[in-house]
PDB file of N, CA and C in Angstrom:
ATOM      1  N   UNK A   1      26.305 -43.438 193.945  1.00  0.00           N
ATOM      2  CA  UNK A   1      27.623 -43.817 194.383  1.00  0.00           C
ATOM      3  C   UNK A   1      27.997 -42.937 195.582  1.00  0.00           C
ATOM      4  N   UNK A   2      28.654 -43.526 196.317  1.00  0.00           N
ATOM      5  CA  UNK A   2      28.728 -42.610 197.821  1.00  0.00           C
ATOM      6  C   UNK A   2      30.446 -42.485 197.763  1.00  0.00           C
ATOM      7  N   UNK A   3      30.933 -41.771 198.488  1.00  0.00           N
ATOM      8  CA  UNK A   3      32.406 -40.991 198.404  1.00  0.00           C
ATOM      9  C   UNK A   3      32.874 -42.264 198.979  1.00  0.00           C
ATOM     10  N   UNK A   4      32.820 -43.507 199.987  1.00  0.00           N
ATOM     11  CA  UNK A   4      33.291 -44.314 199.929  1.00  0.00           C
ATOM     12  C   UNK A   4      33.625 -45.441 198.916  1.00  0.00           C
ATOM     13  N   UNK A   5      32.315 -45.421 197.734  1.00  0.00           N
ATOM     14  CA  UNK A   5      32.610 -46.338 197.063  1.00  0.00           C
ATOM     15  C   UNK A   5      33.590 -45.907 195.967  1.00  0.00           C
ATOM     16  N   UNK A   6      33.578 -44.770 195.856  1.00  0.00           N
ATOM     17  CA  UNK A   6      35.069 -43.779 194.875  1.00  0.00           C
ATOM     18  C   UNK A   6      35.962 -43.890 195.178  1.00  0.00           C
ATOM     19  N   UNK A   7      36.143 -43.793 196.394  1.00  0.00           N
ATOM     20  CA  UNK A   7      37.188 -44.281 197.219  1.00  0.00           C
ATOM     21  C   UNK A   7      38.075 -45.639 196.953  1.00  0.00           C
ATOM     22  N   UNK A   8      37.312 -46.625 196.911  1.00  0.00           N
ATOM     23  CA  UNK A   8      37.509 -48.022 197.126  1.00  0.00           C
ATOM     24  C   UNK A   8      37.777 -48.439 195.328  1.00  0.00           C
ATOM     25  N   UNK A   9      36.918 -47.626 194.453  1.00  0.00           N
ATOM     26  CA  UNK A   9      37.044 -47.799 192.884  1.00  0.00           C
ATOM     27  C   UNK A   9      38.448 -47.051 192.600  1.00  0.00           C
ATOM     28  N   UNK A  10      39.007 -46.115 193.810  1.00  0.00           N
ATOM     29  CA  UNK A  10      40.127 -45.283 192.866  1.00  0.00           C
ATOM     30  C   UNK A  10      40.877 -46.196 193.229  1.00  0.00           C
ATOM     31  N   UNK A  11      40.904 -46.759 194.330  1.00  0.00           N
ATOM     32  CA  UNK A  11      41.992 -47.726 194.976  1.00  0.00           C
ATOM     33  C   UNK A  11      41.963 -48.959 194.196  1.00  0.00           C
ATOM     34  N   UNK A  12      41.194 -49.316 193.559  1.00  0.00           N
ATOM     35  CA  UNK A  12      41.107 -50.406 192.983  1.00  0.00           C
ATOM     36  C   UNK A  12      41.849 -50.318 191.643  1.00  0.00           C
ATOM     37  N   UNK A  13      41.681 -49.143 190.803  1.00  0.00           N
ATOM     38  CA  UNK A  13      42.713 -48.798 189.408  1.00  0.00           C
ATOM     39  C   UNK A  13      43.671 -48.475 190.177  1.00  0.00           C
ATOM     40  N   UNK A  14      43.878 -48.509 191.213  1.00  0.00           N
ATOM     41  CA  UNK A  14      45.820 -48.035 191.141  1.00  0.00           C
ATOM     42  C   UNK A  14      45.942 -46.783 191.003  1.00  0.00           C
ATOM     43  N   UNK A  15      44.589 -45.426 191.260  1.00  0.00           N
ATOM     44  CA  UNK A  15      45.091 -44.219 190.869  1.00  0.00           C
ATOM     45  C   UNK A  15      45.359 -43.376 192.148  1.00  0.00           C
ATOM     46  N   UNK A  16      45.930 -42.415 192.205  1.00  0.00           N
ATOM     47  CA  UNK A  16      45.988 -41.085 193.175  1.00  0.00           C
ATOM     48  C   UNK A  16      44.533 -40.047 193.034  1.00  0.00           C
ATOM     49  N   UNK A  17      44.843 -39.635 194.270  1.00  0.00           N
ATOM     50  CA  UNK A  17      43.277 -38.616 193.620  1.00  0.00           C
ATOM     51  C   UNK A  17      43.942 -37.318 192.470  1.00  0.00           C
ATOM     52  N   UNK A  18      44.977 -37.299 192.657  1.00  0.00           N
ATOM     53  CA  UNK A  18      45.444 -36.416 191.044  1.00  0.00           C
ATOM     54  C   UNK A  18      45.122 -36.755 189.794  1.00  0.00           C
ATOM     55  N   UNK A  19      45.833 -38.077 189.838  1.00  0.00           N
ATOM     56  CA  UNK A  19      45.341 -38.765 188.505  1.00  0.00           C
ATOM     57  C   UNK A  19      44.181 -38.963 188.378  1.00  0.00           C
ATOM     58  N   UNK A  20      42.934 -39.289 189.441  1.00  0.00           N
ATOM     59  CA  UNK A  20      41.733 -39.569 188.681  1.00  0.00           C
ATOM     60  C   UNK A  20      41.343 -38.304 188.355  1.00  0.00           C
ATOM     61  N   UNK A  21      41.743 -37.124 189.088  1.00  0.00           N
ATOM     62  CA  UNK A  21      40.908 -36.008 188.916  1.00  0.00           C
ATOM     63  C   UNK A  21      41.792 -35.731 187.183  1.00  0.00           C
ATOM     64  N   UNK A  22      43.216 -35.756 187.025  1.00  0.00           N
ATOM     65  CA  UNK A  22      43.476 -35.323 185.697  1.00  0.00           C
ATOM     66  C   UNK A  22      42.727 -35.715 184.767  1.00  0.00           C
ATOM     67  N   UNK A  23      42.352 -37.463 184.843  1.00  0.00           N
ATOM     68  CA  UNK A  23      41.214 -38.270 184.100  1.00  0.00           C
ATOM     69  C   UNK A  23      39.882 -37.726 183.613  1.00  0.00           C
ATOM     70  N   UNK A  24      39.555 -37.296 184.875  1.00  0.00           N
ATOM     71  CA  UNK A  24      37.882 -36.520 184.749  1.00  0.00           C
ATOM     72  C   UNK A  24      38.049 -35.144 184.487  1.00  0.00           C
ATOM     73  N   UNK A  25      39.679 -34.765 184.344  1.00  0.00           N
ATOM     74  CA  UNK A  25      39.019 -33.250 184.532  1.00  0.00           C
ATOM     75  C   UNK A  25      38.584 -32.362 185.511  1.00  0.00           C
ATOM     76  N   UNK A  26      39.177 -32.399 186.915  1.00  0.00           N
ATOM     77  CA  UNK A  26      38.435 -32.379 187.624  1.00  0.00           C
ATOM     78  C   UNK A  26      39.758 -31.627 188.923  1.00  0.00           C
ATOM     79  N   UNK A  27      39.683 -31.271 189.670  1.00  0.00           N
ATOM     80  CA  UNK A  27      40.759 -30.877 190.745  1.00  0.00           C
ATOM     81  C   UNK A  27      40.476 -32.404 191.919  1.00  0.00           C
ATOM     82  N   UNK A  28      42.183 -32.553 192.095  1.00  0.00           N
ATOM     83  CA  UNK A  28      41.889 -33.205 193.260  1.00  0.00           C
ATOM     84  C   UNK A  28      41.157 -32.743 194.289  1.00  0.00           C
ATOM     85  N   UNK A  29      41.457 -31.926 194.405  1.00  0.00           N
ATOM     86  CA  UNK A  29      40.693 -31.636 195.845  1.00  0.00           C
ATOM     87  C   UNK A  29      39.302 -31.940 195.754  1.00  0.00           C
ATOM     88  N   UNK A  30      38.619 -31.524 194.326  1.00  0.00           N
ATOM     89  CA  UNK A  30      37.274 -32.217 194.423  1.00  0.00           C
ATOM     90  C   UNK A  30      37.102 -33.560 194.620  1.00  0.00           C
ATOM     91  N   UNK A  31      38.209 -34.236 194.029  1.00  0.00           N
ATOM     92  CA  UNK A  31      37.719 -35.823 194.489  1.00  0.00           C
ATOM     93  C   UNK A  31      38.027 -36.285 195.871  1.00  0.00           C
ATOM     94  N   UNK A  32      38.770 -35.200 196.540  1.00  0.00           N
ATOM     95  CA  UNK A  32      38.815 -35.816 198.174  1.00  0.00           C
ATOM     96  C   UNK A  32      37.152 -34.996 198.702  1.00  0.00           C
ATOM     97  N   UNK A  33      36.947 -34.008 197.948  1.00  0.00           N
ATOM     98  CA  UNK A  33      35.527 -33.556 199.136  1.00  0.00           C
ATOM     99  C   UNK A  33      34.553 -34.767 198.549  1.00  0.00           C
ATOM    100  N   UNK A  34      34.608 -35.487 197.315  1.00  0.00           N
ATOM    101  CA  UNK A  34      33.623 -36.035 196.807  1.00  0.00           C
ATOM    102  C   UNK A  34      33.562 -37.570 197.942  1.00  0.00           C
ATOM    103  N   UNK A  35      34.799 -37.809 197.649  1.00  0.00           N
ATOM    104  CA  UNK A  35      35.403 -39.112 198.689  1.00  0.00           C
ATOM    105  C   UNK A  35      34.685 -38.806 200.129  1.00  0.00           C
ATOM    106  N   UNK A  36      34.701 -37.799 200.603  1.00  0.00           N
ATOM    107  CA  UNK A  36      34.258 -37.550 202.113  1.00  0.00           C
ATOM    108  C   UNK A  36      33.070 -36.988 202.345  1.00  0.00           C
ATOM    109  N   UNK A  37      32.297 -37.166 201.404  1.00  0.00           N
ATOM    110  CA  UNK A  37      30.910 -36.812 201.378  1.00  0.00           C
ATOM    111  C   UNK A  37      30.915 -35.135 201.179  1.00  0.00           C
ATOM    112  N   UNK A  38      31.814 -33.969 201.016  1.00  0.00           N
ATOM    113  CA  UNK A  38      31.076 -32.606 201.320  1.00  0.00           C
ATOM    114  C   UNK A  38      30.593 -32.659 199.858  1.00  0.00           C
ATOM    115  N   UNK A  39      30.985 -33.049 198.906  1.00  0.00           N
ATOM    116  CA  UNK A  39      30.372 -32.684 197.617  1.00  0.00           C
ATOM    117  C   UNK A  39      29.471 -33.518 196.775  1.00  0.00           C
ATOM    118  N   UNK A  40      28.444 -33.893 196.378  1.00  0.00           N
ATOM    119  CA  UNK A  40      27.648 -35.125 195.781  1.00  0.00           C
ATOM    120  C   UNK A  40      28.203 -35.056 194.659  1.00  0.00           C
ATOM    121  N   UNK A  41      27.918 -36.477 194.362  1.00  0.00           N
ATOM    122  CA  UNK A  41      28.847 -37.091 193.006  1.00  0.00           C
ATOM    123  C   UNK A  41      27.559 -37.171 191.844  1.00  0.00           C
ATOM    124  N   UNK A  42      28.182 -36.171 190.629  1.00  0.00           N
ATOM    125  CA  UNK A  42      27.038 -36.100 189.996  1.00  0.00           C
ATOM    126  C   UNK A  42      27.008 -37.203 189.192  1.00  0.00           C
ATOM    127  N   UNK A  43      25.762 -37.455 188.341  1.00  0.00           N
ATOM    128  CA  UNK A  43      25.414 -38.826 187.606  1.00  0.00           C
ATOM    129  C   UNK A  43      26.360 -38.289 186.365  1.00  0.00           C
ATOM    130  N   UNK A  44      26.726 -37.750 186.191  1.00  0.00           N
ATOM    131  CA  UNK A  44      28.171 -37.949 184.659  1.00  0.00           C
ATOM    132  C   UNK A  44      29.530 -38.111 185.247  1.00  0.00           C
ATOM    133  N   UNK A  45      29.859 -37.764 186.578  1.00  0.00           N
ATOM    134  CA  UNK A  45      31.163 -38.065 186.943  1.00  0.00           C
ATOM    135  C   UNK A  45      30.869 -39.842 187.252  1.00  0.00           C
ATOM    136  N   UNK A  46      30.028 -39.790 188.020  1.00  0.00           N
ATOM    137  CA  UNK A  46      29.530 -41.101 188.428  1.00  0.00           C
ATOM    138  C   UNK A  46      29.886 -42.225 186.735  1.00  0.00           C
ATOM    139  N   UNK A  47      29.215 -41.713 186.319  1.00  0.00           N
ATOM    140  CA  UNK A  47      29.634 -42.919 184.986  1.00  0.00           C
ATOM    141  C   UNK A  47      30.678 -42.436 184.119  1.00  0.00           C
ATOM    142  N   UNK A  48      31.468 -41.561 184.272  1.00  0.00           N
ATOM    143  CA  UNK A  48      32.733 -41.805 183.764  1.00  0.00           C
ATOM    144  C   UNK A  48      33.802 -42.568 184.918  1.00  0.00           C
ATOM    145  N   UNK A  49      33.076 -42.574 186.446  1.00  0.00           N
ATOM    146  CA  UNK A  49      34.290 -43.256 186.853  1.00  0.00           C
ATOM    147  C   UNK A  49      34.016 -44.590 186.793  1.00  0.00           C
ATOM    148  N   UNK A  50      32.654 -44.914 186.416  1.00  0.00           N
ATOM    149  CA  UNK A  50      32.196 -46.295 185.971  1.00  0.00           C
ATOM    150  C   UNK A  50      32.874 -47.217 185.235  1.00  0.00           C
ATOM    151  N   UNK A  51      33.116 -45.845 184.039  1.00  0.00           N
ATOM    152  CA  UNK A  51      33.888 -46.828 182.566  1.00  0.00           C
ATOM    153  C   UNK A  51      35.217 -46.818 183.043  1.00  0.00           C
ATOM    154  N   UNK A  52      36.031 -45.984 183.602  1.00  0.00           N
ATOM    155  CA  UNK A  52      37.076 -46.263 184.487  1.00  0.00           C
ATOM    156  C   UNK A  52      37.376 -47.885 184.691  1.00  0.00           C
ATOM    157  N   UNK A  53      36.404 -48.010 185.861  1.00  0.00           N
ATOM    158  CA  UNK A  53      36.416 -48.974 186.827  1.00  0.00           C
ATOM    159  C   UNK A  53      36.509 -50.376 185.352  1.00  0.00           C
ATOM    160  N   UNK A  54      35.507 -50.515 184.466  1.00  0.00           N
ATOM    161  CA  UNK A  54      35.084 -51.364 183.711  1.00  0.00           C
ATOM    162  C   UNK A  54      36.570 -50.957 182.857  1.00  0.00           C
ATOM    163  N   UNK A  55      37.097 -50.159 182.087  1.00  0.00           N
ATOM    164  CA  UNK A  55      37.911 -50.733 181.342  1.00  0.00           C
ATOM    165  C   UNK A  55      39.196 -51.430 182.200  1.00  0.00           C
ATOM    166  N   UNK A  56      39.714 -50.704 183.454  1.00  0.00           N
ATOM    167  CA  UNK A  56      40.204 -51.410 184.757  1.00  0.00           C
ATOM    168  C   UNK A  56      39.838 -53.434 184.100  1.00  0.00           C
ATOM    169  N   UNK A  57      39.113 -53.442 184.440  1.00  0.00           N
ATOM    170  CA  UNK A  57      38.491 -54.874 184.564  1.00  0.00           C
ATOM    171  C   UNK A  57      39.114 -55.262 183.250  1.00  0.00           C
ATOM    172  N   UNK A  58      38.915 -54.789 181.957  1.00  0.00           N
ATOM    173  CA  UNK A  58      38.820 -55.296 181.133  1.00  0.00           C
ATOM    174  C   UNK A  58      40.445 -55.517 180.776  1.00  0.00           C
ATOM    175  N   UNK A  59      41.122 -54.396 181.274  1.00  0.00           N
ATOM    176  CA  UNK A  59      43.002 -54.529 181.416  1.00  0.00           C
ATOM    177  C   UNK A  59      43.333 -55.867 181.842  1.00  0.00           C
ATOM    178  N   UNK A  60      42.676 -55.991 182.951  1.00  0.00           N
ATOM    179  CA  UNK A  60      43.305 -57.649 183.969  1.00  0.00           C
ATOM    180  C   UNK A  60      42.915 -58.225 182.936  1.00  0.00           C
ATOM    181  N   UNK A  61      41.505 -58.792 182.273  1.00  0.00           N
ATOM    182  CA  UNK A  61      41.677 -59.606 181.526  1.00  0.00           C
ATOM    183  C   UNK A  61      42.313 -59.679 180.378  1.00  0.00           C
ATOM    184  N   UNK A  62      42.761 -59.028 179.790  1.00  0.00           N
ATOM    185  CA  UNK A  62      43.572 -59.345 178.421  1.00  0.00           C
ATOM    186  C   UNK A  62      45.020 -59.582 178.461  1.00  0.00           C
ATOM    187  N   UNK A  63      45.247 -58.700 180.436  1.00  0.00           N
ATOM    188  CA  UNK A  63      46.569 -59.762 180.670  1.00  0.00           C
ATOM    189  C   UNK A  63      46.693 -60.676 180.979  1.00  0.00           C
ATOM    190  N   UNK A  64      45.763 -61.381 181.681  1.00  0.00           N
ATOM    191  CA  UNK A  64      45.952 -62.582 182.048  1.00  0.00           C
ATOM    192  C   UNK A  64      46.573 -63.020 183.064  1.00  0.00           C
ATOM    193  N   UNK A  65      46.521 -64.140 183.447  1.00  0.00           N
ATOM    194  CA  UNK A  65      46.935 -64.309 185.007  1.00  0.00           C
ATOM    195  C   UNK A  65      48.183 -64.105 185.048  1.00  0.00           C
TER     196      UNK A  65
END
């Protein structure tokens, strides 16, 4: 996952980089260096922002159009 596509997944839940970082645990500021490439996105942040993204998905559907 590249700091753009985090980018585009945080924007997509509707979060701030505060909130995702409160989510993960994590300092914003790491998710803006992660967003801009200085920091690589490790494979466990990577799939927790996965299930993120997927329960995201799974919200719209149970509301419905």
């Amino acid at each position: 996952m590249t700091g753009n596509e985090l980018r585009a997944i945080r924007a997509q839940l509707n979060m701030t980089q505060q909130v995702l970082a409160d989510v993960l645990g994590l300092k914003a500021q790491t998710i803006s260096d992660l967003e801009r490439g200085k920091m690589h996105i490790s494979k466990s942040v990577e799939n927790h922002i996965l299930v993120l993204l997927k329960l995201g998905e799974i919200k719209k559907v149970l509301e419905g159009p």
